[in-house]
PDB file of N, CA and C in Angstrom:
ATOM      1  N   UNK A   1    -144.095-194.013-132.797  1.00  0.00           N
ATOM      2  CA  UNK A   1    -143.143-194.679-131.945  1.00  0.00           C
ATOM      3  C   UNK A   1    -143.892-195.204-130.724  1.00  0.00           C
ATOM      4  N   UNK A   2    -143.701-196.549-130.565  1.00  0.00           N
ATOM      5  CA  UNK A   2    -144.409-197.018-129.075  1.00  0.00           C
ATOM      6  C   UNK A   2    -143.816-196.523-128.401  1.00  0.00           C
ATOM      7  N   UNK A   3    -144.242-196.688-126.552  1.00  0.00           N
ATOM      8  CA  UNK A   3    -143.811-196.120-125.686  1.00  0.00           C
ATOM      9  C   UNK A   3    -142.016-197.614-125.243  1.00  0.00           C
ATOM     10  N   UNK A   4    -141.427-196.787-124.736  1.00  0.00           N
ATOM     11  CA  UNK A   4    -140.186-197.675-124.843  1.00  0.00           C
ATOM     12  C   UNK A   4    -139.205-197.861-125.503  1.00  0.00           C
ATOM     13  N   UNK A   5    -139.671-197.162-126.954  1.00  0.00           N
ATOM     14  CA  UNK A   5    -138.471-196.893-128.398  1.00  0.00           C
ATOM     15  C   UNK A   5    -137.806-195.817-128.085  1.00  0.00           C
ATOM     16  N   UNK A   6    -136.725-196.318-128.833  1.00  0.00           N
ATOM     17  CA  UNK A   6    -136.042-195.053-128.748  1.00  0.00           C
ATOM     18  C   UNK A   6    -136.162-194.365-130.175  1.00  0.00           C
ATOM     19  N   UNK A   7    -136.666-193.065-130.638  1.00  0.00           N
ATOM     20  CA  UNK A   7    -136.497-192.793-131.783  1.00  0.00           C
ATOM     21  C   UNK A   7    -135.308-192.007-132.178  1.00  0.00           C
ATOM     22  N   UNK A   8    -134.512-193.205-133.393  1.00  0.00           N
ATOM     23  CA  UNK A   8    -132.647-192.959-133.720  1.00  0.00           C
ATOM     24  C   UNK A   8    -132.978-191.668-135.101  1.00  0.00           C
ATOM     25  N   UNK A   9    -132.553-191.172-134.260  1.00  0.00           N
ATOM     26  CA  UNK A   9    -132.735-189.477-135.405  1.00  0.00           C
ATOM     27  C   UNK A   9    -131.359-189.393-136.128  1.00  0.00           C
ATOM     28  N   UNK A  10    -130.141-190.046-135.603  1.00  0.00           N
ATOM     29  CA  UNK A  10    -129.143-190.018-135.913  1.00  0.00           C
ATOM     30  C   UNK A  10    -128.856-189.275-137.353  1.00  0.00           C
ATOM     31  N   UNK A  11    -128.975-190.399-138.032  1.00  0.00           N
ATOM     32  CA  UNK A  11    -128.675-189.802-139.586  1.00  0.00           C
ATOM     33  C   UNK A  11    -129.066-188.770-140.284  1.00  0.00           C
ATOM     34  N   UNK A  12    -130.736-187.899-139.519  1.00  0.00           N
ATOM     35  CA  UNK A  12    -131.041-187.131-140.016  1.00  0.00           C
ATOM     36  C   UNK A  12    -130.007-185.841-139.410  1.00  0.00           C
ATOM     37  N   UNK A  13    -129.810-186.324-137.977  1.00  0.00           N
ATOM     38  CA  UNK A  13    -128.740-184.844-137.602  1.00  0.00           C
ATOM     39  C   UNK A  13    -127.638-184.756-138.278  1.00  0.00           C
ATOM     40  N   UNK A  14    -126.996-186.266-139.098  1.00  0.00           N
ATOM     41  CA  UNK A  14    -125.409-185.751-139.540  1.00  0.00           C
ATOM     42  C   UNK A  14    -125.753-185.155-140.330  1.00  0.00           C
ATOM     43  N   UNK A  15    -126.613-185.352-141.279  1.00  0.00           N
ATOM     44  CA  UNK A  15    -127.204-184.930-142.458  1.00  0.00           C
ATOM     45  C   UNK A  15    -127.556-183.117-142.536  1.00  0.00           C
ATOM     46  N   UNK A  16    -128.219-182.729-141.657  1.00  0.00           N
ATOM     47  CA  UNK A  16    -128.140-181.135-141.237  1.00  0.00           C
ATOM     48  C   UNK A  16    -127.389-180.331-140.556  1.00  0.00           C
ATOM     49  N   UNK A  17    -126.121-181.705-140.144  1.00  0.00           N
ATOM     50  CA  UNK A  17    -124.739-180.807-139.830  1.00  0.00           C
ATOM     51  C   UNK A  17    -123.395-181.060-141.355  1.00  0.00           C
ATOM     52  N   UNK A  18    -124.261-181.390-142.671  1.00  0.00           N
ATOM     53  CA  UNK A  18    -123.871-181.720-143.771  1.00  0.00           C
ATOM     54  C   UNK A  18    -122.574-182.320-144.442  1.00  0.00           C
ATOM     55  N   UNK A  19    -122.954-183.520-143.100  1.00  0.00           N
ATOM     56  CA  UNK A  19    -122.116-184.611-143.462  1.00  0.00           C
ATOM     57  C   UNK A  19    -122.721-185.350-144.573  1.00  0.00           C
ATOM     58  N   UNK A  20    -121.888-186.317-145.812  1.00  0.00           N
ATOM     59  CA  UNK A  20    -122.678-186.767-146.974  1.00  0.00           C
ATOM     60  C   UNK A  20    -122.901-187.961-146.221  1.00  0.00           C
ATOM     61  N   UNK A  21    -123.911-188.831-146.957  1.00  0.00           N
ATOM     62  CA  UNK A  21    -124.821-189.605-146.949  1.00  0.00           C
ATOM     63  C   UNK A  21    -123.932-191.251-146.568  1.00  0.00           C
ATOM     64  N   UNK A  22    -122.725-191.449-147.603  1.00  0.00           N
ATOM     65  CA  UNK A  22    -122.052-192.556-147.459  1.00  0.00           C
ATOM     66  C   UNK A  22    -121.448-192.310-146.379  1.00  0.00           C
ATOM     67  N   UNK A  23    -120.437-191.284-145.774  1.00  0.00           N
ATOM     68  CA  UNK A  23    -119.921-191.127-144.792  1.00  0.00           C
ATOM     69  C   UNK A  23    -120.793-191.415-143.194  1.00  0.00           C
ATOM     70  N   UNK A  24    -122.003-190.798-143.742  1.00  0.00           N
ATOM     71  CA  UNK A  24    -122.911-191.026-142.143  1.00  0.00           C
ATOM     72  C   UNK A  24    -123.164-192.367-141.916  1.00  0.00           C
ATOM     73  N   UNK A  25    -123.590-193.334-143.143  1.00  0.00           N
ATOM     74  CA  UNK A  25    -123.959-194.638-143.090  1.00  0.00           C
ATOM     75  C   UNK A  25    -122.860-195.411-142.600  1.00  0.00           C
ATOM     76  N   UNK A  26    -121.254-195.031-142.634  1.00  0.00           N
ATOM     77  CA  UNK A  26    -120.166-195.324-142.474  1.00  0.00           C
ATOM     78  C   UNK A  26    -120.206-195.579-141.078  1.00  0.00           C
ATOM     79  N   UNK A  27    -120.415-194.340-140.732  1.00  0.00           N
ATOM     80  CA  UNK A  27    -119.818-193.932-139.223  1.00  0.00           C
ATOM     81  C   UNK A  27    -120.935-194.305-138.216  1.00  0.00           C
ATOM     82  N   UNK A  28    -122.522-194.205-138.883  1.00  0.00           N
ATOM     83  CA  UNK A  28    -123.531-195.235-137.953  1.00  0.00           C
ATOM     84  C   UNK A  28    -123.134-196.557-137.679  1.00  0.00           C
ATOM     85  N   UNK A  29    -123.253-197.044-139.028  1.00  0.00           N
ATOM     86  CA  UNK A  29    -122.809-198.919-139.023  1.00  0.00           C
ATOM     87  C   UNK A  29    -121.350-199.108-138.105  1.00  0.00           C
ATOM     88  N   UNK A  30    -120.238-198.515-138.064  1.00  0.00           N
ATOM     89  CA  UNK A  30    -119.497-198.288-137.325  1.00  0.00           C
ATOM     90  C   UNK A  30    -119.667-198.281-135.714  1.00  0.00           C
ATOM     91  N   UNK A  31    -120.581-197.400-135.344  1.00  0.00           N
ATOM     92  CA  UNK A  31    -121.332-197.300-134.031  1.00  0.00           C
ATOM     93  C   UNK A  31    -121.773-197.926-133.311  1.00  0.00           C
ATOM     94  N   UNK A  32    -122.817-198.696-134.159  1.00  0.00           N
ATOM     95  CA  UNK A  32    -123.790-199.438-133.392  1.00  0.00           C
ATOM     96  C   UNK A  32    -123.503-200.570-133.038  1.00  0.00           C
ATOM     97  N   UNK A  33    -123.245-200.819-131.951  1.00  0.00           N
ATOM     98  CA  UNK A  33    -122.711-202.217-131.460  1.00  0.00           C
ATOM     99  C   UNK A  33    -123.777-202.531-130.315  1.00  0.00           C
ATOM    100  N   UNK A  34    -124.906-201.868-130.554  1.00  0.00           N
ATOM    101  CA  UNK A  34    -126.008-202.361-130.000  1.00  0.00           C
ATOM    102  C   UNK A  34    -127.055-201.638-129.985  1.00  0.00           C
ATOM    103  N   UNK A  35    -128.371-202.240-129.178  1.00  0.00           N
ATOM    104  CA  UNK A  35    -129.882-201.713-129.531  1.00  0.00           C
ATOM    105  C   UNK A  35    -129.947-200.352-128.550  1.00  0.00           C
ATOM    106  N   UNK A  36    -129.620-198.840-128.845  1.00  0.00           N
ATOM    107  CA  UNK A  36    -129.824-198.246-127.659  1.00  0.00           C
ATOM    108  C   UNK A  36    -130.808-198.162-126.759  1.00  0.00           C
ATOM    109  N   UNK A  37    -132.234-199.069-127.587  1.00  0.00           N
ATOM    110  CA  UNK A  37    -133.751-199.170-126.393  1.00  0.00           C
ATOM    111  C   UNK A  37    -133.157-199.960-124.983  1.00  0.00           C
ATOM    112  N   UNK A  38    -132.036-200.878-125.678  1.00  0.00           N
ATOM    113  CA  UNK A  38    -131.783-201.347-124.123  1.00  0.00           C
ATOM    114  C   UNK A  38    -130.825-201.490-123.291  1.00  0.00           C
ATOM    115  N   UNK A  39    -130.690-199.808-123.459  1.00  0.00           N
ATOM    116  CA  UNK A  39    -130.024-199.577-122.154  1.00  0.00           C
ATOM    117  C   UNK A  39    -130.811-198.966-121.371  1.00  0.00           C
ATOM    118  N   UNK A  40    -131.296-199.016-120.160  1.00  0.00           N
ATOM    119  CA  UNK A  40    -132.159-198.495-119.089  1.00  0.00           C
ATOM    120  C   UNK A  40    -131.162-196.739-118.711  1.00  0.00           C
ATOM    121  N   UNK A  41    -132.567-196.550-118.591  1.00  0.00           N
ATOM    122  CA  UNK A  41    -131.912-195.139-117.641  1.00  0.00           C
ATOM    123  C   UNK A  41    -131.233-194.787-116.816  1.00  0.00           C
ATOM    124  N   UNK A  42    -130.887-196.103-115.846  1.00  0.00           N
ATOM    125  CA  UNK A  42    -130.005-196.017-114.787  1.00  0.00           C
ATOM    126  C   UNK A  42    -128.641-196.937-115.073  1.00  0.00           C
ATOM    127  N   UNK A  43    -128.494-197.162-116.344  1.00  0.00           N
ATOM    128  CA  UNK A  43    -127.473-197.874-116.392  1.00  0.00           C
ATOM    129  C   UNK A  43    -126.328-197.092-117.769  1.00  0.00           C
ATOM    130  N   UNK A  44    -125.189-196.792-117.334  1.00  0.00           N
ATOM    131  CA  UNK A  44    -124.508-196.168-117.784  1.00  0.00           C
ATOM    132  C   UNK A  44    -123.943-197.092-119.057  1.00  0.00           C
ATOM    133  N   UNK A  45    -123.327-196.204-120.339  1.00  0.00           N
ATOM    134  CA  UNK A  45    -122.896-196.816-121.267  1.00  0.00           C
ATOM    135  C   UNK A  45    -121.516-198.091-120.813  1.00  0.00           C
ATOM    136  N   UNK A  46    -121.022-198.730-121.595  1.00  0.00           N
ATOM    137  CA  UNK A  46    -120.354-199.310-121.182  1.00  0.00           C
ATOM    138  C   UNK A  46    -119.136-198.859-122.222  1.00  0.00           C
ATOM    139  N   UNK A  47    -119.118-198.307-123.404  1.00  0.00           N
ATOM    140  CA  UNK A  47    -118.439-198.168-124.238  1.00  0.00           C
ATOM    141  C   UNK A  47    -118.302-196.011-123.846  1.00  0.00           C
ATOM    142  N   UNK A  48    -117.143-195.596-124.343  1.00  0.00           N
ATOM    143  CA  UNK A  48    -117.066-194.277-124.275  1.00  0.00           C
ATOM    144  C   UNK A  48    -117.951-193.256-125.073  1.00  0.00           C
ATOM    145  N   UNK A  49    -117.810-192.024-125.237  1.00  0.00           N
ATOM    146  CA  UNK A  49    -118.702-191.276-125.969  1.00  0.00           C
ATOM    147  C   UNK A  49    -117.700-190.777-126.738  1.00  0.00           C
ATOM    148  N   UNK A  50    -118.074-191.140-128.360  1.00  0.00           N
ATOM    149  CA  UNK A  50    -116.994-190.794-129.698  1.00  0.00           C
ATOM    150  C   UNK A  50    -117.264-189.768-129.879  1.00  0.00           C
ATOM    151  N   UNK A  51    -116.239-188.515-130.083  1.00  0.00           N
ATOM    152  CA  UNK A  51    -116.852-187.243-130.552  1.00  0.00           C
ATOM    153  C   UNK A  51    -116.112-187.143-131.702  1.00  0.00           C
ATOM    154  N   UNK A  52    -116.785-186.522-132.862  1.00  0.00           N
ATOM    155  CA  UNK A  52    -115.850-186.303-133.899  1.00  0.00           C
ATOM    156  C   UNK A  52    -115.158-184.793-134.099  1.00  0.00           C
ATOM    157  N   UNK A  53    -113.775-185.108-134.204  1.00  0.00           N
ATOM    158  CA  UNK A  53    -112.857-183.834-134.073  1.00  0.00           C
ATOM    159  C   UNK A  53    -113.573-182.355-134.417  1.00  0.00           C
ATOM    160  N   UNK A  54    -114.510-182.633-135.283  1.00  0.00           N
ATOM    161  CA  UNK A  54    -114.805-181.046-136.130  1.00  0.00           C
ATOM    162  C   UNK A  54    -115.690-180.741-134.990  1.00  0.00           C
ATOM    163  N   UNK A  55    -116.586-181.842-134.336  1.00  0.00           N
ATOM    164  CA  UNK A  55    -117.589-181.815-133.481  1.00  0.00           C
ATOM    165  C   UNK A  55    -117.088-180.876-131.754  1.00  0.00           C
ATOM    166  N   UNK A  56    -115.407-181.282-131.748  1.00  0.00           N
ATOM    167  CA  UNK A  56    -114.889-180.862-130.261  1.00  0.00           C
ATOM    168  C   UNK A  56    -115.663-179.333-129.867  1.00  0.00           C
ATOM    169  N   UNK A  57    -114.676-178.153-130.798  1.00  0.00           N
ATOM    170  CA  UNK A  57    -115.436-176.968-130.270  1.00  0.00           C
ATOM    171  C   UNK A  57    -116.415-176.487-130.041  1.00  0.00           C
ATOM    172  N   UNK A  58    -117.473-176.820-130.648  1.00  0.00           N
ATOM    173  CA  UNK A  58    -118.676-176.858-130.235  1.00  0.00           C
ATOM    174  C   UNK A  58    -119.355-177.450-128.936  1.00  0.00           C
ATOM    175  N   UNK A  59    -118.505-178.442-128.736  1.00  0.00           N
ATOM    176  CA  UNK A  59    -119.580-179.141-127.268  1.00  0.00           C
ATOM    177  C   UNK A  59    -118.564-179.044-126.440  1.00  0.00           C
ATOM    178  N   UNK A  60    -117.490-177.848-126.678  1.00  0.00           N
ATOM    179  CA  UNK A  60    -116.560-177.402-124.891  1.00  0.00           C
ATOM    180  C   UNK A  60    -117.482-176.405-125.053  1.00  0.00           C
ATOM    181  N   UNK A  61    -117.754-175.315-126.063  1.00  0.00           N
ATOM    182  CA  UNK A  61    -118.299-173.962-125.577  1.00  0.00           C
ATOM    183  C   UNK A  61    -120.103-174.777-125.028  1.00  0.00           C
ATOM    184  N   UNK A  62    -120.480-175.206-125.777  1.00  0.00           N
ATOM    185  CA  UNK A  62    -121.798-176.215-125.297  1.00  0.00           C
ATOM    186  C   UNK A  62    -121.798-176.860-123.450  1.00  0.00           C
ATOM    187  N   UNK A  63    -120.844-177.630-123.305  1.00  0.00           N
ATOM    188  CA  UNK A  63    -120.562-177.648-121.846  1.00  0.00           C
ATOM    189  C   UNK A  63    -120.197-176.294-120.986  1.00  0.00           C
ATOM    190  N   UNK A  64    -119.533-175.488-121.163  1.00  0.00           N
ATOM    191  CA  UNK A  64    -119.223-174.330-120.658  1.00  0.00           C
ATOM    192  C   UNK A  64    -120.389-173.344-120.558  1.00  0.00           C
ATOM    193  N   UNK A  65    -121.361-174.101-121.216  1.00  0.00           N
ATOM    194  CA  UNK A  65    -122.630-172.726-120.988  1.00  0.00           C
ATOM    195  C   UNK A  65    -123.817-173.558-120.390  1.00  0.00           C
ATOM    196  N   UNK A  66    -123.991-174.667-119.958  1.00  0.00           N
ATOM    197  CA  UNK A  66    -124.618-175.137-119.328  1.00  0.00           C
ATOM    198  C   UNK A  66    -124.949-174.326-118.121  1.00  0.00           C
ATOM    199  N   UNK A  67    -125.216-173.541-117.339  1.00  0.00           N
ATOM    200  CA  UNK A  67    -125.331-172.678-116.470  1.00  0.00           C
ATOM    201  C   UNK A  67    -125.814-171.703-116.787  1.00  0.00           C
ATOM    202  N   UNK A  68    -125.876-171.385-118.274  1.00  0.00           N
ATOM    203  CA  UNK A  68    -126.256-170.326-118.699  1.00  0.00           C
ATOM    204  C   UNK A  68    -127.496-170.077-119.174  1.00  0.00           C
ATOM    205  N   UNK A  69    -128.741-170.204-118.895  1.00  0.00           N
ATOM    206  CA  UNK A  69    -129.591-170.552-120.200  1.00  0.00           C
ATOM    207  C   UNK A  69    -130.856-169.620-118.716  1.00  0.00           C
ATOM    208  N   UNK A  70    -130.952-168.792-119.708  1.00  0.00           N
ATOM    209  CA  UNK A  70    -132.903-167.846-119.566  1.00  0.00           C
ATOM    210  C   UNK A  70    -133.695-169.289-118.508  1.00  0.00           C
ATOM    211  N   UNK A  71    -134.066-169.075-117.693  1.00  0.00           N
ATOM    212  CA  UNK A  71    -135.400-169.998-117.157  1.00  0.00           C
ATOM    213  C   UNK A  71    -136.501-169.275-117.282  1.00  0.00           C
ATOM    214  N   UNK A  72    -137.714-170.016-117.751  1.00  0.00           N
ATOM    215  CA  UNK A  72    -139.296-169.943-117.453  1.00  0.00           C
ATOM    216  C   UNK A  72    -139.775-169.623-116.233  1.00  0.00           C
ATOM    217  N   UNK A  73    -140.739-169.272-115.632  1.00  0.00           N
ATOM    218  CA  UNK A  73    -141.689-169.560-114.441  1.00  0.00           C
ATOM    219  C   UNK A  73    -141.648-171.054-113.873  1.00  0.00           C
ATOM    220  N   UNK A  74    -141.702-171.448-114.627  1.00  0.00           N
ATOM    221  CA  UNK A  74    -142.223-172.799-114.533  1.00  0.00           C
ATOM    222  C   UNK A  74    -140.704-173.645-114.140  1.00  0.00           C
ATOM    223  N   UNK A  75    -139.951-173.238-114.554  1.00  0.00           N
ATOM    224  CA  UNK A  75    -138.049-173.760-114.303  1.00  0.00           C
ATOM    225  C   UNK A  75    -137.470-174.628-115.543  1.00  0.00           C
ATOM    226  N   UNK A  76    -138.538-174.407-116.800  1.00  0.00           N
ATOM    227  CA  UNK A  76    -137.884-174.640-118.435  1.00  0.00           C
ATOM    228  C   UNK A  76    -136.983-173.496-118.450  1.00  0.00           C
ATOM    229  N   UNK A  77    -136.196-174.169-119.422  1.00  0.00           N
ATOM    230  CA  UNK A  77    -135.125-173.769-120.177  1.00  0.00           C
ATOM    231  C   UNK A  77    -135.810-172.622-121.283  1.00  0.00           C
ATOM    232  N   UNK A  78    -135.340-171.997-121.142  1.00  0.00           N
ATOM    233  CA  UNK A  78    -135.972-170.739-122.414  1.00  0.00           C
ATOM    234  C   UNK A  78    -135.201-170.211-123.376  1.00  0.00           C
ATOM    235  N   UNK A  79    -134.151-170.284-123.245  1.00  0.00           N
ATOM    236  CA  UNK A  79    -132.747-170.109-124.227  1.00  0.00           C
ATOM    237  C   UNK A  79    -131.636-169.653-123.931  1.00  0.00           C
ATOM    238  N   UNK A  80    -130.598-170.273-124.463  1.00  0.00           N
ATOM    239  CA  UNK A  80    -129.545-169.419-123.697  1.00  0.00           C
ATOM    240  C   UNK A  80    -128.682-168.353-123.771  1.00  0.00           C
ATOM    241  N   UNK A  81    -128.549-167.788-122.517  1.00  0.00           N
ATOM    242  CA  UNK A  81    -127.782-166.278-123.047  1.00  0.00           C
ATOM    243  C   UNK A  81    -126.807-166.017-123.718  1.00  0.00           C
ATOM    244  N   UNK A  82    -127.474-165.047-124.511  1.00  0.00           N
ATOM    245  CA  UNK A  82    -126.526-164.784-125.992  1.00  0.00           C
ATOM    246  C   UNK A  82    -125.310-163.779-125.535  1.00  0.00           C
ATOM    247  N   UNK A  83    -125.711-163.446-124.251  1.00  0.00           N
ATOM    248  CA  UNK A  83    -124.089-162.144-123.847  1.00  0.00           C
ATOM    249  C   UNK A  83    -123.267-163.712-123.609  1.00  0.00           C
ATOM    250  N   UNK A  84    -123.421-164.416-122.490  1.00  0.00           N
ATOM    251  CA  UNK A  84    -122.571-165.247-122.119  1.00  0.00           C
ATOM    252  C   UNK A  84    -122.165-166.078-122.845  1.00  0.00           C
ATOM    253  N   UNK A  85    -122.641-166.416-124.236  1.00  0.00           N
ATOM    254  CA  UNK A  85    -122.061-167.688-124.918  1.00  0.00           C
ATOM    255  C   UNK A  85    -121.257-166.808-126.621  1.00  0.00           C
ATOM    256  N   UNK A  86    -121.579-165.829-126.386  1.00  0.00           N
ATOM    257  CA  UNK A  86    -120.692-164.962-127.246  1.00  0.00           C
ATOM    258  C   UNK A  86    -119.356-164.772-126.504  1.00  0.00           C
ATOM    259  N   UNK A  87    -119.248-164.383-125.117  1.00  0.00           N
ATOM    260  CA  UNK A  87    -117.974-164.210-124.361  1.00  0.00           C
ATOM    261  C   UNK A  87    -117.587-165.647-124.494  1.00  0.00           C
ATOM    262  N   UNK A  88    -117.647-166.464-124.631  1.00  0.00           N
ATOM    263  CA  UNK A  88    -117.196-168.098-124.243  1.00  0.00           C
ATOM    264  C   UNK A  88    -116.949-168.463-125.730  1.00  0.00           C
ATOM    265  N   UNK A  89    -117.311-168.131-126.674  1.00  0.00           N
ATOM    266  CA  UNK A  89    -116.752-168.344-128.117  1.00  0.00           C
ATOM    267  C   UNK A  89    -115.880-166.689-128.472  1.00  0.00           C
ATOM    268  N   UNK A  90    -115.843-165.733-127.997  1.00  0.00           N
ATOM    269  CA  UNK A  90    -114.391-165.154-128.209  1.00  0.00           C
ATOM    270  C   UNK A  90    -113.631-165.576-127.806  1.00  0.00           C
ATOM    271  N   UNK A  91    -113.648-165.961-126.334  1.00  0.00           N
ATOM    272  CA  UNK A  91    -112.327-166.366-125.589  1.00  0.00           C
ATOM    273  C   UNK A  91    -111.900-167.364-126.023  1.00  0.00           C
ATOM    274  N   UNK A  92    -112.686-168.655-127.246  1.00  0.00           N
ATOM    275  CA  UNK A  92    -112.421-169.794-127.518  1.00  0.00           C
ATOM    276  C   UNK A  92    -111.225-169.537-128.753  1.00  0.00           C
ATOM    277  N   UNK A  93    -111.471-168.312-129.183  1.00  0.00           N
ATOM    278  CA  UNK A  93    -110.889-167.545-130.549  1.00  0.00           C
ATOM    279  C   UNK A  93    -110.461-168.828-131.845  1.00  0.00           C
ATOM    280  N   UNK A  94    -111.688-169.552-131.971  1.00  0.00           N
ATOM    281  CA  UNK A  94    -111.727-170.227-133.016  1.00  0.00           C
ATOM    282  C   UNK A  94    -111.793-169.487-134.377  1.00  0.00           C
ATOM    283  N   UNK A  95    -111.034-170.069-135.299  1.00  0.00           N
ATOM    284  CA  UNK A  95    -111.474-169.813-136.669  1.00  0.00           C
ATOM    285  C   UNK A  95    -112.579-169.994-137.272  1.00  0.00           C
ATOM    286  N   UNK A  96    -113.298-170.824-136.682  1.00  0.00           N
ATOM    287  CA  UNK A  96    -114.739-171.138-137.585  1.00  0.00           C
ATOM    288  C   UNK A  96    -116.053-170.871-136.360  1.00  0.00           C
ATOM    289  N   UNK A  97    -115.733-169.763-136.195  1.00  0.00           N
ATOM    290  CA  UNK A  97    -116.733-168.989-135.099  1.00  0.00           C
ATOM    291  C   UNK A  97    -118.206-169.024-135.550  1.00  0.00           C
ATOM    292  N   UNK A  98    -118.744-168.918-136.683  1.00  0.00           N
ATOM    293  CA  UNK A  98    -119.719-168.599-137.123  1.00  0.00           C
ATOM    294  C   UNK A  98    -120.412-170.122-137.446  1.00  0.00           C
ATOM    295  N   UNK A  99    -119.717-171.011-138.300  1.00  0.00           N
ATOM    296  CA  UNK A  99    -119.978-172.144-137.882  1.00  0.00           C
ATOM    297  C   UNK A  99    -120.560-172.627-136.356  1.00  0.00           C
ATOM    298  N   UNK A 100    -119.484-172.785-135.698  1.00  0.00           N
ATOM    299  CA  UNK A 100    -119.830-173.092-134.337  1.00  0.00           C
ATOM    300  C   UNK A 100    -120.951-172.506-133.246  1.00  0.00           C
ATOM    301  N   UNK A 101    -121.002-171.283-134.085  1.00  0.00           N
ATOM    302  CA  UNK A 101    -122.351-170.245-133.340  1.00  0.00           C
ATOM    303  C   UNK A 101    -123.606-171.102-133.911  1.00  0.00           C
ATOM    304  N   UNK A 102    -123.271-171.445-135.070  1.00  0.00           N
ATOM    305  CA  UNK A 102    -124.560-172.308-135.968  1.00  0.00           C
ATOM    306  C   UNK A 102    -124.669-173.012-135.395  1.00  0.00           C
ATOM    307  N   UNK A 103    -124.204-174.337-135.098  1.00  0.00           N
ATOM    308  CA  UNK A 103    -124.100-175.393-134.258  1.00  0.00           C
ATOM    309  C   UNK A 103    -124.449-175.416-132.895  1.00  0.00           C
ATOM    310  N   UNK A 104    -123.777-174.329-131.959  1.00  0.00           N
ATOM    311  CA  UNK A 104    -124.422-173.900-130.524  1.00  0.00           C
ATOM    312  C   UNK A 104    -126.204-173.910-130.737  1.00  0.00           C
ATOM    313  N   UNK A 105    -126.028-173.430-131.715  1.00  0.00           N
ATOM    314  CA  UNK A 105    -128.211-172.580-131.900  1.00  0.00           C
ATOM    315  C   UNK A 105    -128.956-173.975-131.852  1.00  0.00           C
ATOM    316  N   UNK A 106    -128.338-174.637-133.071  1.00  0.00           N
ATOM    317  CA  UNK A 106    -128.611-175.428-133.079  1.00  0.00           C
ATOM    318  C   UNK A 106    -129.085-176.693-132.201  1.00  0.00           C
ATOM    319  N   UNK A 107    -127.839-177.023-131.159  1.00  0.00           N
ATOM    320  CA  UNK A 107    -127.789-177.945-130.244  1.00  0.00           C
ATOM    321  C   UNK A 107    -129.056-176.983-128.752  1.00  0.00           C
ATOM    322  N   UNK A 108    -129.224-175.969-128.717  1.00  0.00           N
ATOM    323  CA  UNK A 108    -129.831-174.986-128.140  1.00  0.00           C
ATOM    324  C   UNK A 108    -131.372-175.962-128.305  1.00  0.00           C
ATOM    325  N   UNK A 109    -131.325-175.464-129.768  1.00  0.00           N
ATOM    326  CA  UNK A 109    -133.063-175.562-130.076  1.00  0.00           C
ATOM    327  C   UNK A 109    -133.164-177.242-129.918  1.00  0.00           C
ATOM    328  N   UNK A 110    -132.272-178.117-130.204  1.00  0.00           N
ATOM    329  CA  UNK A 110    -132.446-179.267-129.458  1.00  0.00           C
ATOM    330  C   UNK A 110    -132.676-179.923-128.158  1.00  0.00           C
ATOM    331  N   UNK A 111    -131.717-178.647-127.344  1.00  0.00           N
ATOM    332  CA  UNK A 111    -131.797-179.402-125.810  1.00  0.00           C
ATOM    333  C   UNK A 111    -133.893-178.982-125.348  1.00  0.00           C
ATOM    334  N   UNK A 112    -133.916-177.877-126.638  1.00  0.00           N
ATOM    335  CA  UNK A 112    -135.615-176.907-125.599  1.00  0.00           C
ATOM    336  C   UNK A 112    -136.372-177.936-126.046  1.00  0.00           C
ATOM    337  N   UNK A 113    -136.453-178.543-127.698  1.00  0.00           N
ATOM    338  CA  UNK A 113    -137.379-179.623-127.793  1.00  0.00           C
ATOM    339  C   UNK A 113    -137.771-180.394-127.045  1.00  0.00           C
ATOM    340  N   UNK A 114    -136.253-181.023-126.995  1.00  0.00           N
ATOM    341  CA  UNK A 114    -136.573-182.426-126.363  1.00  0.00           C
ATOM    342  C   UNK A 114    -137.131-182.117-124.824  1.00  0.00           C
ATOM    343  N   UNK A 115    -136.705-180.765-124.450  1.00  0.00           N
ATOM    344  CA  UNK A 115    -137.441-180.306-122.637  1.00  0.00           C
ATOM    345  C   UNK A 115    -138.675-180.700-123.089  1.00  0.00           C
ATOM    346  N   UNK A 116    -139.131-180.067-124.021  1.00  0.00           N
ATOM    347  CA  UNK A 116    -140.784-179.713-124.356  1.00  0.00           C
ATOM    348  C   UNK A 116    -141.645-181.282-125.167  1.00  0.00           C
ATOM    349  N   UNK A 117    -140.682-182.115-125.502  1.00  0.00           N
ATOM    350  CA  UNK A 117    -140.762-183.203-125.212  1.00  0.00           C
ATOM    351  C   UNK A 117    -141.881-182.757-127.317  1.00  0.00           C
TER     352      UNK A 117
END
């Protein structure tokens, strides 16, 4: 990837949150109503952020634990606490808890990557 791309991982994430293949191509082509390389960093979307329904519980308990997360020495992110984001998915008292714990880990080990670049 040159410097300036954006690399669109998209399809590989619906894909390991095991959405099928026609559906993701659906809902990309659907999406893209433009090049995301050019939007600058300081310039906000102009269109809203689509979440998909199955997607909701996961990114309230995901927002709700933002505050929560182990720091480094250094002031990285190191992971986040498993007492506090277990209390924040009981109290959510979802049915598909275990799912959504999958998904939290998940979005977890994403936010440390991309720290770690």
């Amino acid at each position: 990837m040159r410097r300036g791309q954006v690399n669109d991982e998209r399809a590989d994430d619906l894909d390991r949150m095991g959405v099928d293949a026609a559906t993701a191509r659906a809902w990309l082509a659907a999406s893209d109503e433009g090049d995301p390389a050019e939007l600058q960093d300081d310039e906000p979307a102009d269109e809203p952020l689509h979440v998909w329904p199955e997607n909701w519980p996961v990114l309230r308990l995901w927002m709700r634990l933002q505050t929560q997360w182990h720091r480094r020495p250094d002031g990285g992110m190191d992971g986040l606490r498993r007492d506090a984001a277990d209390i924040q998915l009981r109290r959510a008292r979802l049915s598909n808890e275990d799912e959504v714990w999958e998904h939290l880990l998940q979005m977890e080990h994403a936010a440390m990557e991309a720290q770690d670049g």
